[in-house]
C-alpha atoms as a PDB file:
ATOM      1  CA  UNK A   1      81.777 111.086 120.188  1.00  0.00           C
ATOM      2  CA  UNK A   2      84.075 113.679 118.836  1.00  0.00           C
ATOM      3  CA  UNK A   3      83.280 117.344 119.383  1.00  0.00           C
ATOM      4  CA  UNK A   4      82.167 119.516 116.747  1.00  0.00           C
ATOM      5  CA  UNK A   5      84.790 122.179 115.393  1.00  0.00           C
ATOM      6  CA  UNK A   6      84.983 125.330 116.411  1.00  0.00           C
ATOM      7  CA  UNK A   7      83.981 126.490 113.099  1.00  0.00           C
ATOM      8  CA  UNK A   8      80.703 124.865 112.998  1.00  0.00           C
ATOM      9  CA  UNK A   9      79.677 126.201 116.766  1.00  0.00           C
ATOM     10  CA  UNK A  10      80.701 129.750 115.076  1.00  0.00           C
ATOM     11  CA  UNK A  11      78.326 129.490 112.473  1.00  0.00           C
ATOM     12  CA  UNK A  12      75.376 128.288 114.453  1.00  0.00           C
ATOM     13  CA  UNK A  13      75.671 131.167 116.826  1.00  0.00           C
ATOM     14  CA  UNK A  14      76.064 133.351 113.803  1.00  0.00           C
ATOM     15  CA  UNK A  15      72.937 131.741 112.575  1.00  0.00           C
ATOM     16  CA  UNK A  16      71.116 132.494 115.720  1.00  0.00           C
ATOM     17  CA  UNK A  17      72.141 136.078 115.777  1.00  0.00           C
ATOM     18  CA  UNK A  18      70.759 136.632 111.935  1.00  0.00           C
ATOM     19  CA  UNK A  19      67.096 135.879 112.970  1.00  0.00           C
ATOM     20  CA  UNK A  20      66.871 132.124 111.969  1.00  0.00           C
ATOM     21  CA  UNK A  21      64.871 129.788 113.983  1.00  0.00           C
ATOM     22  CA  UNK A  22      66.822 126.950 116.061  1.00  0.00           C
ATOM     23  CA  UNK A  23      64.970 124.266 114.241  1.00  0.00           C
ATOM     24  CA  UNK A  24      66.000 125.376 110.523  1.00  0.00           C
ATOM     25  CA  UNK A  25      69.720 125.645 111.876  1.00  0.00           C
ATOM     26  CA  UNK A  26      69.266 122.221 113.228  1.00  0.00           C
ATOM     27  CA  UNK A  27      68.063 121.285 109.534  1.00  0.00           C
ATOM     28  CA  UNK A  28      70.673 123.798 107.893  1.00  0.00           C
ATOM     29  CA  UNK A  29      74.015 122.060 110.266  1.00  0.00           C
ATOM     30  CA  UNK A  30      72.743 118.787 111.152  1.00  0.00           C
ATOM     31  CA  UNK A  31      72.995 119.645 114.872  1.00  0.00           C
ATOM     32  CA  UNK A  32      70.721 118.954 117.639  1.00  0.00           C
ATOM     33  CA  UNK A  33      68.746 121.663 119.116  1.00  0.00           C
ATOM     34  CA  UNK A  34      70.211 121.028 122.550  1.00  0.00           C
ATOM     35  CA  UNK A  35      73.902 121.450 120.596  1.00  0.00           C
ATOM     36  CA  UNK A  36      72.637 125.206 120.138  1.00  0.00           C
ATOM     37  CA  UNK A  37      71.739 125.812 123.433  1.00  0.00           C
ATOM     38  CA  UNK A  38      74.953 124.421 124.793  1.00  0.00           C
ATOM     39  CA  UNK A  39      77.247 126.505 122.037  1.00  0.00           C
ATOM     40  CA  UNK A  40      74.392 129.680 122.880  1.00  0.00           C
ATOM     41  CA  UNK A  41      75.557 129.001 126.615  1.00  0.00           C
ATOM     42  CA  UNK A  42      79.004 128.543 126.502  1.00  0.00           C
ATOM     43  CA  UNK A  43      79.070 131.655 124.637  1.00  0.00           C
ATOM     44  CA  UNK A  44      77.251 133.857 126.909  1.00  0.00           C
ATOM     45  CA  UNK A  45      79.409 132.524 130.140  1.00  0.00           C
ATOM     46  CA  UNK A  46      83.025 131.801 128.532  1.00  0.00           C
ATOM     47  CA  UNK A  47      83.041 134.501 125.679  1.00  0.00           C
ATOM     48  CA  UNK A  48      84.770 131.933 123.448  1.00  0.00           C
ATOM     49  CA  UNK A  49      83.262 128.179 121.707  1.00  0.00           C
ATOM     50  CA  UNK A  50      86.580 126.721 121.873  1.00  0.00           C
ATOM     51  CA  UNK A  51      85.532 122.846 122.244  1.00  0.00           C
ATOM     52  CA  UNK A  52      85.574 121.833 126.280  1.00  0.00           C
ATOM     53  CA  UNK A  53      87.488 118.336 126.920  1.00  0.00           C
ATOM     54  CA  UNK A  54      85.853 115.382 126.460  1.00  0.00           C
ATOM     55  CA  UNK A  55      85.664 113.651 129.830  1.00  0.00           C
ATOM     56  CA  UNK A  56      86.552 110.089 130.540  1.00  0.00           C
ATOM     57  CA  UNK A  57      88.416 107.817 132.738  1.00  0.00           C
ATOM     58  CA  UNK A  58      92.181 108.984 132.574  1.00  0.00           C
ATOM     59  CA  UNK A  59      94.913 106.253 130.793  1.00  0.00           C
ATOM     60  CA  UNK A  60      96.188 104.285 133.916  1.00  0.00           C
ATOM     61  CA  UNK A  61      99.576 104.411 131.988  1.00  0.00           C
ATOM     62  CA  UNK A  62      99.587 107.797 130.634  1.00  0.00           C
ATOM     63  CA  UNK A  63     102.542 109.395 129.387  1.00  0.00           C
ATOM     64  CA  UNK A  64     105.129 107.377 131.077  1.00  0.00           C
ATOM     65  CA  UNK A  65     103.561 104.012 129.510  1.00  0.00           C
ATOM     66  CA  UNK A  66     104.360 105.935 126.002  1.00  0.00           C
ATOM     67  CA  UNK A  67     107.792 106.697 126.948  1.00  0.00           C
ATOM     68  CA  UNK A  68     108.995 103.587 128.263  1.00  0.00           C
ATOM     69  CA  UNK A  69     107.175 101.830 126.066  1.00  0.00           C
ATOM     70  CA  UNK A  70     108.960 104.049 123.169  1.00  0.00           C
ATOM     71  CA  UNK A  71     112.140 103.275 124.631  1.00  0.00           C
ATOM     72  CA  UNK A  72     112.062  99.219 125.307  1.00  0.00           C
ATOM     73  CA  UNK A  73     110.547  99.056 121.292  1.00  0.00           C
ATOM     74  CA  UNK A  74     113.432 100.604 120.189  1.00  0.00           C
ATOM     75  CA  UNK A  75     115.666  98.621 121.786  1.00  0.00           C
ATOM     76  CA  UNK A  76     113.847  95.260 120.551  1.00  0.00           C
ATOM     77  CA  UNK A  77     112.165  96.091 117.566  1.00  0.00           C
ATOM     78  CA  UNK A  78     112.045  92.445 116.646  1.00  0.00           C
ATOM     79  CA  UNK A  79     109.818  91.201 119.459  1.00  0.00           C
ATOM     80  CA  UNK A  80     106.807  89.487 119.447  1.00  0.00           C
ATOM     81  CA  UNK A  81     103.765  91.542 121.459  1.00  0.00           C
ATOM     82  CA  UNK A  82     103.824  88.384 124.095  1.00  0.00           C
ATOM     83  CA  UNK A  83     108.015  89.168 124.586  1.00  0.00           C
ATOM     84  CA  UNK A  84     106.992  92.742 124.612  1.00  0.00           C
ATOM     85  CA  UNK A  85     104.768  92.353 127.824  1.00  0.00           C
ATOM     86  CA  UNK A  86     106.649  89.831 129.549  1.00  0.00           C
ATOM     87  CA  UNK A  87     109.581  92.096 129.180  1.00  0.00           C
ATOM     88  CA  UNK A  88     107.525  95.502 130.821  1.00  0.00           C
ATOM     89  CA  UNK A  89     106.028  93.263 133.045  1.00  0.00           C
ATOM     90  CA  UNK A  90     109.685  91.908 134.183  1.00  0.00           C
ATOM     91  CA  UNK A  91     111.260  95.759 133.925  1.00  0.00           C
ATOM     92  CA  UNK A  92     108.530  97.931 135.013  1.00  0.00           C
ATOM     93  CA  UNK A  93     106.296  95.603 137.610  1.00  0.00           C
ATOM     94  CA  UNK A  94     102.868  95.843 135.782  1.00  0.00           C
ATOM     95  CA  UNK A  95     100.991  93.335 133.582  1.00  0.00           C
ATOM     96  CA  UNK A  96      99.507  94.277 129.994  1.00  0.00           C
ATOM     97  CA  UNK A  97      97.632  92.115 128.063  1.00  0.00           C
ATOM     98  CA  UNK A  98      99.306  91.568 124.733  1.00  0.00           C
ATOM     99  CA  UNK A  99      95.815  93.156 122.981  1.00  0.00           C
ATOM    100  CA  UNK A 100      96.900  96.616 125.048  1.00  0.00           C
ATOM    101  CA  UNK A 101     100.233  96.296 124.176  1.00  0.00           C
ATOM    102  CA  UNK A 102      99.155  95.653 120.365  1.00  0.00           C
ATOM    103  CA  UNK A 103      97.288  99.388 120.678  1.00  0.00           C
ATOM    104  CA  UNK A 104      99.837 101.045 122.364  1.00  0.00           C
ATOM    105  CA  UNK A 105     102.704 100.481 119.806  1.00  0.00           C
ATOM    106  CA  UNK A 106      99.899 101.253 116.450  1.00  0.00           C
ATOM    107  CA  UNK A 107      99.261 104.363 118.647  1.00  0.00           C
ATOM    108  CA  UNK A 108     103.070 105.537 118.633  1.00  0.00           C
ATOM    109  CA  UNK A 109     102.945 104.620 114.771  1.00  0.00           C
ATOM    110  CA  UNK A 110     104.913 101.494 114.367  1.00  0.00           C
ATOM    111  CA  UNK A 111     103.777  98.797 112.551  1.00  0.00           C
ATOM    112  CA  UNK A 112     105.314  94.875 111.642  1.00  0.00           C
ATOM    113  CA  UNK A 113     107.492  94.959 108.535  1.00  0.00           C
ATOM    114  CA  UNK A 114     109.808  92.980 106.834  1.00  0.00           C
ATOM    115  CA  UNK A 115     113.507  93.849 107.779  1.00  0.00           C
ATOM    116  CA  UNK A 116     116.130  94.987 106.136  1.00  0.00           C
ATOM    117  CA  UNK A 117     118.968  92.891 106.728  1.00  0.00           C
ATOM    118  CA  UNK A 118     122.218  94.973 107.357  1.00  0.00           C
ATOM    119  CA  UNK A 119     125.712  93.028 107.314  1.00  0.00           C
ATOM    120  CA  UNK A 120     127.244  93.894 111.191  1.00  0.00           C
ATOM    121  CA  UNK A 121     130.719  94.082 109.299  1.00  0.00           C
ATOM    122  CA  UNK A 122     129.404  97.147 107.534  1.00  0.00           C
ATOM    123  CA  UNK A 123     131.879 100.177 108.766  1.00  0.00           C
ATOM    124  CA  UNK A 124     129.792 103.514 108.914  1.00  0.00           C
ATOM    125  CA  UNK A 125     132.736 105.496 109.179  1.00  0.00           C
ATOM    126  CA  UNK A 126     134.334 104.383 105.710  1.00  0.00           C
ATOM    127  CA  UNK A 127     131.108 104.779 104.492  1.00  0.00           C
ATOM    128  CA  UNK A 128     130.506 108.476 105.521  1.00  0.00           C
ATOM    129  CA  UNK A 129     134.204 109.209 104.125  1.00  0.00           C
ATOM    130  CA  UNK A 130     133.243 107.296 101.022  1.00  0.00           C
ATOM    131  CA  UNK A 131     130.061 109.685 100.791  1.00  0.00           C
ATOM    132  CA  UNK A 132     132.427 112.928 100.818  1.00  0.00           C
ATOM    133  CA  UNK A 133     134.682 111.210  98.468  1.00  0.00           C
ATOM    134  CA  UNK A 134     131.944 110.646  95.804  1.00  0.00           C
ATOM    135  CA  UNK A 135     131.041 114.134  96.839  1.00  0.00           C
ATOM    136  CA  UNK A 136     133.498 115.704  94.827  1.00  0.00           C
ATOM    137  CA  UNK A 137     132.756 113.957  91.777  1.00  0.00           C
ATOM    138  CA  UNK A 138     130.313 116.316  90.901  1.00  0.00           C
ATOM    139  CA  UNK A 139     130.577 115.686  86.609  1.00  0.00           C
ATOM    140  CA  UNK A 140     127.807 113.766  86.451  1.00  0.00           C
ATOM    141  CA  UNK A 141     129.413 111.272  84.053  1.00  0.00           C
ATOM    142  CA  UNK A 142     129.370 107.672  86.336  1.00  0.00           C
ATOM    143  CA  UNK A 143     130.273 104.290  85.284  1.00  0.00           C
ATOM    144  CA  UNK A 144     129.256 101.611  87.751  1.00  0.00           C
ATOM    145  CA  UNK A 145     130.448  98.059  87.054  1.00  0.00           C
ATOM    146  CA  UNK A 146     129.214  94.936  88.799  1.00  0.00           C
ATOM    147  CA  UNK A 147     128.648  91.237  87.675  1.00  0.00           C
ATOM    148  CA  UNK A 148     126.088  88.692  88.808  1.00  0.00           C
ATOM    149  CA  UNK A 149     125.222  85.256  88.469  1.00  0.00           C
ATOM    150  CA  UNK A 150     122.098  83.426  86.583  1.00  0.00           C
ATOM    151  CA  UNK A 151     120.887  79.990  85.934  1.00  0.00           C
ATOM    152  CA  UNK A 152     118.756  77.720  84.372  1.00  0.00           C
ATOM    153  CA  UNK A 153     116.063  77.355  86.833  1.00  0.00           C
ATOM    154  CA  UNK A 154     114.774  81.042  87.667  1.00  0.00           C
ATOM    155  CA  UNK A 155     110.936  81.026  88.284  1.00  0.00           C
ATOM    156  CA  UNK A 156     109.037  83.890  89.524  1.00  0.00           C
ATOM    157  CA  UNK A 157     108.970  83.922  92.858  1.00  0.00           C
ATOM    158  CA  UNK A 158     105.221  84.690  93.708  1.00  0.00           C
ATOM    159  CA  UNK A 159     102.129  82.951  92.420  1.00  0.00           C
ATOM    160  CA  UNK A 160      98.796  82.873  93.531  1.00  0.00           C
ATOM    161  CA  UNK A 161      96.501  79.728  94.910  1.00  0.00           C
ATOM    162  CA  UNK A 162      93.401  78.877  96.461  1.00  0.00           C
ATOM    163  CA  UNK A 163      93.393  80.633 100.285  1.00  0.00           C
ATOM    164  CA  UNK A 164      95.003  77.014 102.166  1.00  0.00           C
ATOM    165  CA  UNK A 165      96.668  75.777  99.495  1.00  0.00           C
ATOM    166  CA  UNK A 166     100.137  76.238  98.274  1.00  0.00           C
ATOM    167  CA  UNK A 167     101.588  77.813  95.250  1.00  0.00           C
ATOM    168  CA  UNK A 168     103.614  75.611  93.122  1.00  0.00           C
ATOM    169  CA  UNK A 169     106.633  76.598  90.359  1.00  0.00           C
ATOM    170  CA  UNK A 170     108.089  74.119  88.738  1.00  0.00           C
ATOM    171  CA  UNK A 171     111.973  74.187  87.729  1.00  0.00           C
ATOM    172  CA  UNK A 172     115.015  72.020  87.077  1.00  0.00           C
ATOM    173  CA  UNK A 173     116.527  71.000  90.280  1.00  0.00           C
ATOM    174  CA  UNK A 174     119.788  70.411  88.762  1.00  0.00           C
ATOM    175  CA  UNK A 175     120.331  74.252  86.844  1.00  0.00           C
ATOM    176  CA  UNK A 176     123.900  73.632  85.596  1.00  0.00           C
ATOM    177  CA  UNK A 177     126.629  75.455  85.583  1.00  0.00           C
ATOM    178  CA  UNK A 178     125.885  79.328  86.607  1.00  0.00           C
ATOM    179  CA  UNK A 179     126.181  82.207  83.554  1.00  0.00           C
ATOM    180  CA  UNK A 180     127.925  85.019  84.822  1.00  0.00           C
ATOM    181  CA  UNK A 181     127.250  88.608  83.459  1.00  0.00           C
ATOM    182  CA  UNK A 182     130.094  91.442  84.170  1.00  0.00           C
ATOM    183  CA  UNK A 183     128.331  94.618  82.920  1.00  0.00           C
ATOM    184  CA  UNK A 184     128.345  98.586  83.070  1.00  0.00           C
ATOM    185  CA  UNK A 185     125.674 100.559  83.893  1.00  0.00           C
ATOM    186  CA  UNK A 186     125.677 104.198  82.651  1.00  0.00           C
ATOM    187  CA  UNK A 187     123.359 106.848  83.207  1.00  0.00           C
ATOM    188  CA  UNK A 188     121.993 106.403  79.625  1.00  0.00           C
ATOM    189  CA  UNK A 189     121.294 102.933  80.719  1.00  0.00           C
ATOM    190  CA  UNK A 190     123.694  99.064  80.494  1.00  0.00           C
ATOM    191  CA  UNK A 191     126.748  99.563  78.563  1.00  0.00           C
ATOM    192  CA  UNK A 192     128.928  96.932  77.710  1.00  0.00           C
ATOM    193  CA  UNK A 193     128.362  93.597  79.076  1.00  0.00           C
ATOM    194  CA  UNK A 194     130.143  89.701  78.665  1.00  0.00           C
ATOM    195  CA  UNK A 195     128.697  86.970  79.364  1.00  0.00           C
ATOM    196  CA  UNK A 196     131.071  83.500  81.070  1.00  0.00           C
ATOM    197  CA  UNK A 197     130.651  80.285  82.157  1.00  0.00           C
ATOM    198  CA  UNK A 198     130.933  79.482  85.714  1.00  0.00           C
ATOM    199  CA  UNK A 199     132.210  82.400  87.971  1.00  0.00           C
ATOM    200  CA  UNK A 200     134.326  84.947  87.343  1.00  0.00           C
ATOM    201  CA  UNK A 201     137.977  85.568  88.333  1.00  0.00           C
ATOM    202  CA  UNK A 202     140.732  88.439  88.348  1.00  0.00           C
ATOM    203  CA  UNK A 203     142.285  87.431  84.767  1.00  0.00           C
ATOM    204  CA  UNK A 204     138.464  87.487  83.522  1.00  0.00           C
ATOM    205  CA  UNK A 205     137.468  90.993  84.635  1.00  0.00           C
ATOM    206  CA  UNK A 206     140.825  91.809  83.731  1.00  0.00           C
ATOM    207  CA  UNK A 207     140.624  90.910  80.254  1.00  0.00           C
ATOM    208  CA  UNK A 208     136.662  92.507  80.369  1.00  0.00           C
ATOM    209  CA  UNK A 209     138.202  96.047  81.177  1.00  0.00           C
ATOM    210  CA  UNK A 210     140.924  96.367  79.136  1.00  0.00           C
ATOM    211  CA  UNK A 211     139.408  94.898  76.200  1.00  0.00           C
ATOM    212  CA  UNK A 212     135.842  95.974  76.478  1.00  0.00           C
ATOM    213  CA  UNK A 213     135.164  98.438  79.022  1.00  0.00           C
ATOM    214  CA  UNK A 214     138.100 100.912  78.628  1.00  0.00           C
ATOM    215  CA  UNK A 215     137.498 101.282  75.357  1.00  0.00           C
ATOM    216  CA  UNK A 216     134.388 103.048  75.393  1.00  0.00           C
ATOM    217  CA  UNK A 217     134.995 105.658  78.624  1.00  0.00           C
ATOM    218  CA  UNK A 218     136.378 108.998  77.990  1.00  0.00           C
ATOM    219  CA  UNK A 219     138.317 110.832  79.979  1.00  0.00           C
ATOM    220  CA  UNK A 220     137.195 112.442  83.197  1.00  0.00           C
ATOM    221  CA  UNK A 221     134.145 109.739  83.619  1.00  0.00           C
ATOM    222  CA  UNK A 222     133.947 107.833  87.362  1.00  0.00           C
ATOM    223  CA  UNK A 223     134.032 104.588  87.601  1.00  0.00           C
ATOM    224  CA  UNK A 224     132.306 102.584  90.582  1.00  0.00           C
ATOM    225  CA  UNK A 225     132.888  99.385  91.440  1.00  0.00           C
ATOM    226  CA  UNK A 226     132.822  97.526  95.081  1.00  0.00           C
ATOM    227  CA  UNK A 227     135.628  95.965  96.567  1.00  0.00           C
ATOM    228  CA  UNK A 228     135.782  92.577  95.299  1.00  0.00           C
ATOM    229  CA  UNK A 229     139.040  91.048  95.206  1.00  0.00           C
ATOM    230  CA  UNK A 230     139.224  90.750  91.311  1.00  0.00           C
ATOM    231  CA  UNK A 231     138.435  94.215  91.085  1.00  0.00           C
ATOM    232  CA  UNK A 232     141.451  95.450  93.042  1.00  0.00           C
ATOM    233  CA  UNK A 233     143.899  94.171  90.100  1.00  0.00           C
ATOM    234  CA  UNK A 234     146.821  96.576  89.155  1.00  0.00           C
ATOM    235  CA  UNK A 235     146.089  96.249  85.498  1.00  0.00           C
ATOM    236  CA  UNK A 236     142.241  97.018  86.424  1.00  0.00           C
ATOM    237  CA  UNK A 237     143.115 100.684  87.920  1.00  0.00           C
ATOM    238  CA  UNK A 238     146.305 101.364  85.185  1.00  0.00           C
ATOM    239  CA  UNK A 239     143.573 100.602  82.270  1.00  0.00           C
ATOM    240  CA  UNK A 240     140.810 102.667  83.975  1.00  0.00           C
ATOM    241  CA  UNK A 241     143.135 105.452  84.683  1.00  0.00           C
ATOM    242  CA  UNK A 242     144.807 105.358  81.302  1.00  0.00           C
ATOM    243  CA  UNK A 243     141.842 107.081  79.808  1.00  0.00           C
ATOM    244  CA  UNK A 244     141.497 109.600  82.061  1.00  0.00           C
ATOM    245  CA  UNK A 245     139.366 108.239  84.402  1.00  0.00           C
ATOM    246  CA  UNK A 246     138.082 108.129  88.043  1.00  0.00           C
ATOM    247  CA  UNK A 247     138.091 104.689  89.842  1.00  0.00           C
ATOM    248  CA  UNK A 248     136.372 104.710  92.916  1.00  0.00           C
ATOM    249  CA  UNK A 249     135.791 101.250  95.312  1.00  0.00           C
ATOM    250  CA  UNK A 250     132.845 101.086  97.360  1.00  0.00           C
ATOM    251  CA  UNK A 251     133.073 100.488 100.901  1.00  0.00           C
ATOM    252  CA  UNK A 252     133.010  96.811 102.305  1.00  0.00           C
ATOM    253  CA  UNK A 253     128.972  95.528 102.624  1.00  0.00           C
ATOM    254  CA  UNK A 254     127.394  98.136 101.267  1.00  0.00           C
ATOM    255  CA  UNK A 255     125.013  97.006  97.974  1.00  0.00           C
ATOM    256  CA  UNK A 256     122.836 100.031  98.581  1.00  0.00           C
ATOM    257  CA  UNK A 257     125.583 102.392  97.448  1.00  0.00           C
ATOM    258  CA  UNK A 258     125.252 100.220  94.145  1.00  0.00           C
ATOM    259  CA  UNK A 259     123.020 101.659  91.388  1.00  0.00           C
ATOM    260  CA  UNK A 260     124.078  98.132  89.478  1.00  0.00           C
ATOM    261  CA  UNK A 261     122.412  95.924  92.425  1.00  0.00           C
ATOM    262  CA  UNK A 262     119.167  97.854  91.541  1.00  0.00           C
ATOM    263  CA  UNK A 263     119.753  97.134  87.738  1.00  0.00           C
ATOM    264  CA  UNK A 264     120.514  93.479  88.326  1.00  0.00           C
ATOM    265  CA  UNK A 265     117.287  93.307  90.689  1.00  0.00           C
ATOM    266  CA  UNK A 266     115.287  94.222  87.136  1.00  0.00           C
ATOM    267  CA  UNK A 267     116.904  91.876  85.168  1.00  0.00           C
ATOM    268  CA  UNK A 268     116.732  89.061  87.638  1.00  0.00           C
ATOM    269  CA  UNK A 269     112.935  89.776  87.819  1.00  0.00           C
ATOM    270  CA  UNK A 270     112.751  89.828  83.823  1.00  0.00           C
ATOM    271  CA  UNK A 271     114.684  86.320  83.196  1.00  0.00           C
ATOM    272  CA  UNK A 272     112.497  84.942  86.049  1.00  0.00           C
ATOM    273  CA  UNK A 273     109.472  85.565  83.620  1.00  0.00           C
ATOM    274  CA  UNK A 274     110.753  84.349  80.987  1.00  0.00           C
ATOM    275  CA  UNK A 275     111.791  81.273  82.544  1.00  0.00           C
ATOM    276  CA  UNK A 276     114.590  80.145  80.105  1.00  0.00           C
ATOM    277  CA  UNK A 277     115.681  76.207  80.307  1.00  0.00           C
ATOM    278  CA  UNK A 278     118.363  76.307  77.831  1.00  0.00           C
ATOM    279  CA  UNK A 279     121.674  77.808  77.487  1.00  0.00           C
ATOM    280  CA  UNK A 280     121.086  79.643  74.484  1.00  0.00           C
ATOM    281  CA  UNK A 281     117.582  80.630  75.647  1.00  0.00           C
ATOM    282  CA  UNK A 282     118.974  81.872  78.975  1.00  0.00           C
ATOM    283  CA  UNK A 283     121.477  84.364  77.584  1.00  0.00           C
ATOM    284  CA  UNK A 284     119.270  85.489  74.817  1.00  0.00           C
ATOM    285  CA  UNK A 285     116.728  86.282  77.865  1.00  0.00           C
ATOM    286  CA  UNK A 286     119.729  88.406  79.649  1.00  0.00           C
ATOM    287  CA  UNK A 287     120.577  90.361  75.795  1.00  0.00           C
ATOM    288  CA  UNK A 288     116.526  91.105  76.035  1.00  0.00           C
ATOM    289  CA  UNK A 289     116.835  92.525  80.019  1.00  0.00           C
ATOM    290  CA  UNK A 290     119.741  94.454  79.279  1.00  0.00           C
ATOM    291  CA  UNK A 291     117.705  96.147  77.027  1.00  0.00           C
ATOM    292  CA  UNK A 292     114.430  96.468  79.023  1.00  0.00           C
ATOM    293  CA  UNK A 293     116.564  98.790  81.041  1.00  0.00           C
ATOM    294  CA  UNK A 294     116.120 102.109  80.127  1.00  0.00           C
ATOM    295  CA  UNK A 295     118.091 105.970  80.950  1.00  0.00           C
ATOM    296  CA  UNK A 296     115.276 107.079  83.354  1.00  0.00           C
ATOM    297  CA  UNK A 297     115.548 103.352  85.199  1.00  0.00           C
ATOM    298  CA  UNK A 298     119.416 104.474  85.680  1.00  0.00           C
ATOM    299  CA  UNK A 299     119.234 108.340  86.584  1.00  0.00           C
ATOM    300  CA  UNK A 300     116.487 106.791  89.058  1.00  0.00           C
ATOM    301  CA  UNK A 301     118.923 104.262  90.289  1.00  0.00           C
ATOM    302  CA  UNK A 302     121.678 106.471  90.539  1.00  0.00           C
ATOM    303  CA  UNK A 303     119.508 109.288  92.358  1.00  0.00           C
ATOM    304  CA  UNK A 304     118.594 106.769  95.199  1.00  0.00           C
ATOM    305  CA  UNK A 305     122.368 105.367  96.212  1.00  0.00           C
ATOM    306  CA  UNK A 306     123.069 108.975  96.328  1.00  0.00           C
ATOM    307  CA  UNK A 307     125.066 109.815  93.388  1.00  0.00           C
ATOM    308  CA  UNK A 308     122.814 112.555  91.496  1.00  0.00           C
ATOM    309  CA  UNK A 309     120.516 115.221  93.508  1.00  0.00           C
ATOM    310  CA  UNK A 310     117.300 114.577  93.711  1.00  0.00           C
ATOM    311  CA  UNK A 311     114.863 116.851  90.808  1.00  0.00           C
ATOM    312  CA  UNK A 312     111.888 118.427  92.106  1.00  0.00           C
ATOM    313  CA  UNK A 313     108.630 116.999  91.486  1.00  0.00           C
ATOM    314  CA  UNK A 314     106.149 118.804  89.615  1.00  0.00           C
ATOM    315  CA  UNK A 315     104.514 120.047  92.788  1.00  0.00           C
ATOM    316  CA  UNK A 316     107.760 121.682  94.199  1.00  0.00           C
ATOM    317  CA  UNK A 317     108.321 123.391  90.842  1.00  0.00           C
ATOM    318  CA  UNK A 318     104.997 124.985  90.428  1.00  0.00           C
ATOM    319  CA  UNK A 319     105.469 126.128  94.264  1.00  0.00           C
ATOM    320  CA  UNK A 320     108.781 127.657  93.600  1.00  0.00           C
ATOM    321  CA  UNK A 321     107.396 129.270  90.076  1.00  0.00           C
ATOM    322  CA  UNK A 322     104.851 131.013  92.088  1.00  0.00           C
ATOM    323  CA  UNK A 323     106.706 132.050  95.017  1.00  0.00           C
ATOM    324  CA  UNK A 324     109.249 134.042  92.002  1.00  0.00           C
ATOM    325  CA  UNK A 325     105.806 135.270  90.696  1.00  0.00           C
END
């Protein structure tokens, strides 16, 4: 049973020494008369009612269990609670059940999650001087450019069923040849996009820049876009460039610097509930998600790969208004 607070042993002494009787305190607190005569006592021989320990058996693992136990989940996040105990049993010469073992790591505050899958490839160091590059691009005026791929048998991807029964989407097996999208994404939301069939190569995005991306930056804007070999064209920079402009490649495997990946995520969700089976359906469904996205879906976007500080929420503001009051 947990011990009352110090608080409420104050008040029932203070209660005691005002003249009121023990059992309209009791009534008053919702304490036990023998609580009173344990707080009056501890009173008259400690001079304090801090709450004593609560005694019990000691851990047989104590600290050391949490540490090592810290230390080996760290290292193998990705094991199962039976791998976990074989492993301390193998390393540290004592058996836990896996039920123990289950406590011990929700008592440190971990808990079984999905992973994020990160490419091994991915090169931190480019990526922090990529960071301190985009750094000093302070203008707020970004371009991020990307392309993706869609098809004739999107479906959402979650349904629900009866509990022991499966939940079934139906969908062409054969989707045909794949739309691609090249597109912009500004922080007023998509800019210019083009739509072509089958995949994409250099003289395409080529041909997308000069003619239909260029023309609509102005000078001193930042344009992102990862390293993809069609995007490392000479005409690509000299166009970009031409107008005054930034051009900026990310770092190799790293979507999460993207704002566009985030974009494309929305409108991947959007044509997968719509569902479109024809051609014409399909890229009248992309025209619509293009649209869906709005300016405060791409300052969020942007604000989360890292490009734009973060604004104070309402909370912070009202906290620093009354701090300069």
């Amino acid at each position: 049973m947990k011990a009352y607070s110090q608080d409420v042993r104050q008040r029932v002494v203070r209660a005691v020494d005002e003249g009121h009787t023990r059992a309209e305190i009791a009534l008053l607190f919702g304490v036990s008369l023998a609580t009173i005569k344990r707080s009056l006592k501890q009173r008259r021989e400690s001079g304090h009612l801090i709450p004593k320990a609560i005694p019990g058996r000691p851990a047989k693992k104590g600290g050391a269990w949490q540490v090592g136990l810290g230390t080996q989940r760290a290292s193998h996040p990705d094991m199962t609670l039976d791998e976990h105990c074989r492993l301390w049993e193998m390393e540290q010469g004592q058996r836990v059940s896996t039920a123990t073992m289950s406590r011990a790591i929700t008592r440190l505050g971990w808990t079984r999650k999905k992973k994020t899958r990160v490419a091994s490839e991915r090169d931190e160091t480019a990526r922090a001087a990529w960071r301190k590059q985009a750094r000093q691009h302070t203008n707020q005026q970004w371009v991020c450019v990307e392309e993706c791929g869609s098809h004739l048998a999107l479906t959402p991807l979650y349904a629900r069923a009866p509990r022991g029964r499966r939940a079934v989407g139906r969908g062409p097996r054969n989707d045909g040849a794949t739309i691609t999208l090249i597109a912009s994404l500004w922080l007023q939301g998509m800019g210019e996009a083009l739509f072509l069939e089958g995949a994409a190569d250099a003289s395409a995005f080529e041909w997308y820049v000069e003619q239909i991306l260029t023309p609509s930056l102005h000078s001193g804007q930042t344009v992102v876009m990862d390293n993809l070999s069609i995007h490392q064209g000479v005409r690509v920079r000299k166009a970009i460039e031409a107008k005054g402009c930034h051009l900026l490649y990310l770092p190799s495997y790293s979507p999460d610097l993207s704002p566009s990946e985030e974009a494309f995520s929305k409108l991947k969700t959007f044509l997968r509930r719509v569902g479109a089976r024809t051609r014409e359906a399909l890229q009248e469904a992309i025209a619509a998600a293009l649209q869906a996205i709005t300016a405060q879906d791409a300052r969020g976007w942007f604000t989360h790969c890292g490009y734009l500080a973060e604004e104070p929420s309402c909370s912070d503001s009202e906290a620093t208004m009354a701090q300069s009051l």
